[in-house]
C-alpha atoms as a PDB file:
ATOM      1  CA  UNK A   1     -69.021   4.225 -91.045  1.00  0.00           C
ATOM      2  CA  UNK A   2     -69.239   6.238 -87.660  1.00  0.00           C
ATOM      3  CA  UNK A   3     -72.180   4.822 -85.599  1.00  0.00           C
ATOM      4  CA  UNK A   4     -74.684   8.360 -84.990  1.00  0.00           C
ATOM      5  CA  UNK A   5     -76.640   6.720 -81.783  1.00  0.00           C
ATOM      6  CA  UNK A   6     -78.611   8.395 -79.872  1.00  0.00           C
ATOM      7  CA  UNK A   7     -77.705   6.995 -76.491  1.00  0.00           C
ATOM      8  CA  UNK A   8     -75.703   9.700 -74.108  1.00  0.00           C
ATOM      9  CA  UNK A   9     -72.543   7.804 -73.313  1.00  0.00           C
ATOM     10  CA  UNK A  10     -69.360   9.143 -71.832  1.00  0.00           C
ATOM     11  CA  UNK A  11     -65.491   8.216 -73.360  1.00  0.00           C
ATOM     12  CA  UNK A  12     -65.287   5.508 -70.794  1.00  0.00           C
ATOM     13  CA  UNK A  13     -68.710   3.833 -72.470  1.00  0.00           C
ATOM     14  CA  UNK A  14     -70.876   4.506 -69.461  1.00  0.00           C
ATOM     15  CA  UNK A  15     -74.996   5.707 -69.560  1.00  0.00           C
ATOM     16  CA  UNK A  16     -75.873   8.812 -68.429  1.00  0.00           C
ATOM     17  CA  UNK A  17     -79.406   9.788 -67.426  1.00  0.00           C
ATOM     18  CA  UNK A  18     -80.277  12.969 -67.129  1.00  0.00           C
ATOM     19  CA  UNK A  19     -80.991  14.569 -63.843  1.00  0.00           C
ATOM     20  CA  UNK A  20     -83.303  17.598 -62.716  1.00  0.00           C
ATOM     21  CA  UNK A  21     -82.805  20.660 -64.632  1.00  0.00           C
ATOM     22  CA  UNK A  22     -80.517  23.277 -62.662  1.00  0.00           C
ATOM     23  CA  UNK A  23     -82.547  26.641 -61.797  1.00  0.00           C
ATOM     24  CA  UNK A  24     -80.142  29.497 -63.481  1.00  0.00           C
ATOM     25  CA  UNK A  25     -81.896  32.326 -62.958  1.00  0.00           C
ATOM     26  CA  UNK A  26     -81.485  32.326 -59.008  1.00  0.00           C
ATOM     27  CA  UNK A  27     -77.211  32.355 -59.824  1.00  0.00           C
ATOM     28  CA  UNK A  28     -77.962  34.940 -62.334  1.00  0.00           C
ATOM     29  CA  UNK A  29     -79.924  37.038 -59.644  1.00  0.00           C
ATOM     30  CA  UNK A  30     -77.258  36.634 -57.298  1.00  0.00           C
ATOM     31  CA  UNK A  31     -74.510  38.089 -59.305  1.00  0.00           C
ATOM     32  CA  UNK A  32     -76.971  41.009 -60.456  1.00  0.00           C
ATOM     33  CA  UNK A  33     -77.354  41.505 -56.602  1.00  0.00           C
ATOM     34  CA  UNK A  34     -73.512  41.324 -56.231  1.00  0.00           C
ATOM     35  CA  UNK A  35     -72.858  43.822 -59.307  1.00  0.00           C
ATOM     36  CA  UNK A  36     -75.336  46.192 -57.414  1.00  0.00           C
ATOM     37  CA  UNK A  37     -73.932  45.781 -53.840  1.00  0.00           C
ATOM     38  CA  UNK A  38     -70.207  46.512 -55.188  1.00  0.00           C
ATOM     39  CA  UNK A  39     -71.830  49.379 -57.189  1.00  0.00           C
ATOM     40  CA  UNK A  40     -73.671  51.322 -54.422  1.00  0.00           C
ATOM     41  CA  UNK A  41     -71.433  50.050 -51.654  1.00  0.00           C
ATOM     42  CA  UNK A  42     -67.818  50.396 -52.816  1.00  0.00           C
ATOM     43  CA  UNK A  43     -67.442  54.531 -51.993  1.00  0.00           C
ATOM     44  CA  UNK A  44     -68.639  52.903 -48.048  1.00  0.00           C
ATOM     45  CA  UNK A  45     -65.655  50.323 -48.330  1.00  0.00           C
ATOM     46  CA  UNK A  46     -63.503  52.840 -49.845  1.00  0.00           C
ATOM     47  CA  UNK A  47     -64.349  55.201 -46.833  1.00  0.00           C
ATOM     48  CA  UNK A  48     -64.285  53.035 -44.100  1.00  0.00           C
ATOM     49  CA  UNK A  49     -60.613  51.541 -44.465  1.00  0.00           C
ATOM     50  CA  UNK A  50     -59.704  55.440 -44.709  1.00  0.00           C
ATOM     51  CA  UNK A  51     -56.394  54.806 -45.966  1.00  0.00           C
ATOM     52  CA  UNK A  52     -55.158  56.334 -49.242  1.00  0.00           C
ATOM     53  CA  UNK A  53     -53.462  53.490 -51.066  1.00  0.00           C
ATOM     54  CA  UNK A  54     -54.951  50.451 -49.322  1.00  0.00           C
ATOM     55  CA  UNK A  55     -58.494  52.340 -49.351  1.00  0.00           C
ATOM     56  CA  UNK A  56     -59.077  52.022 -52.892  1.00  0.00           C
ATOM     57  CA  UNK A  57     -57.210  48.912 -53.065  1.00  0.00           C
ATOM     58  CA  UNK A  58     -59.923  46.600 -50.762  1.00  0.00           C
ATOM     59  CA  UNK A  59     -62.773  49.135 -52.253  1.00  0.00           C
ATOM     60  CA  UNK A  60     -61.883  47.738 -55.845  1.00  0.00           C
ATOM     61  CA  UNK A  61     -59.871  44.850 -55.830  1.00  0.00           C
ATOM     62  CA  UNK A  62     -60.697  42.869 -52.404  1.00  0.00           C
ATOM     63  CA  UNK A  63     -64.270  43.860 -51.946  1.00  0.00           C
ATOM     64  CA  UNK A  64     -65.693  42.728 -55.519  1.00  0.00           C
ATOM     65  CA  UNK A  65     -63.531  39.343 -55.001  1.00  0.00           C
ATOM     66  CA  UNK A  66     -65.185  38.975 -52.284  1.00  0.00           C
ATOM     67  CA  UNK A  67     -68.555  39.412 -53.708  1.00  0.00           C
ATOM     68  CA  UNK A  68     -67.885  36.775 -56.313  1.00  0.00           C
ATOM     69  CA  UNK A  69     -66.949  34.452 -53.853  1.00  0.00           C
ATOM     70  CA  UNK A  70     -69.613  34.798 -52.161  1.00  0.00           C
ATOM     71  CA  UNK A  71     -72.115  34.408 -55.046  1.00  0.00           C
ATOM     72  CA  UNK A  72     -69.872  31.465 -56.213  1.00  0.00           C
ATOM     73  CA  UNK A  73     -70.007  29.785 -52.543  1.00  0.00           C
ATOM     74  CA  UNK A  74     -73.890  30.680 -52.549  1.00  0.00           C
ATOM     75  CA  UNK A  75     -74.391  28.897 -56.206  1.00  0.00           C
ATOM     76  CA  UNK A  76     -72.588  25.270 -55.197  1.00  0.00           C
ATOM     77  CA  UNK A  77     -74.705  25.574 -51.236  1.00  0.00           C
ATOM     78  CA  UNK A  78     -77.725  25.820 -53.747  1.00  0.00           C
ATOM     79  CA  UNK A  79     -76.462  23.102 -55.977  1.00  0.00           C
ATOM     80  CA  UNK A  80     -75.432  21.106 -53.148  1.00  0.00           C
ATOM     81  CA  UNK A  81     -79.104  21.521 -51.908  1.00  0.00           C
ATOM     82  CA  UNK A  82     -80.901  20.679 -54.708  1.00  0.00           C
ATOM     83  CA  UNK A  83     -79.430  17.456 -55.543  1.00  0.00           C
ATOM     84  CA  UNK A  84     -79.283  15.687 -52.123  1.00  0.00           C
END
């Protein structure tokens, strides 16, 4: 018969408590805020490399990797914050 605790163990057998409760919203605000910077800013990268292949290229390729980097590197600083 398979033992249904209710105890929050890992495979290795050890307790886990859990910890504060991780504020969502502020990651989800800053990839809305990332979405709308790539959306009213790309034509401005686009324009200011002023080349024809490479323009479109860092407008729509580098630029919104960028952006998620960002928001990623701003979600784990935020993280990192909240738990120390």
């Amino acid at each position: 018969m398979i033992n249904m605790s209710t105890e929050t163990t890992t495979i290795m057998g050890r307790e886990e408590a859990l910890g504060k409760t991780y504020p969502l919203w502020i990651e989800r605000l800053f990839i809305l805020a990332a979405v709308f910077a790539f959306v009213f800013f790309s034509s401005d990268v686009n324009e200011a490399v002023g080349h024809d292949l490479l323009g479109p290229f860092v407008a729509y390729i580098a630029y919104p990797l960028a952006l998620l980097a960002a928001v990623e590197l701003a979600g784990r600083l935020l993280q990192q914050m909240r738990t120390s």
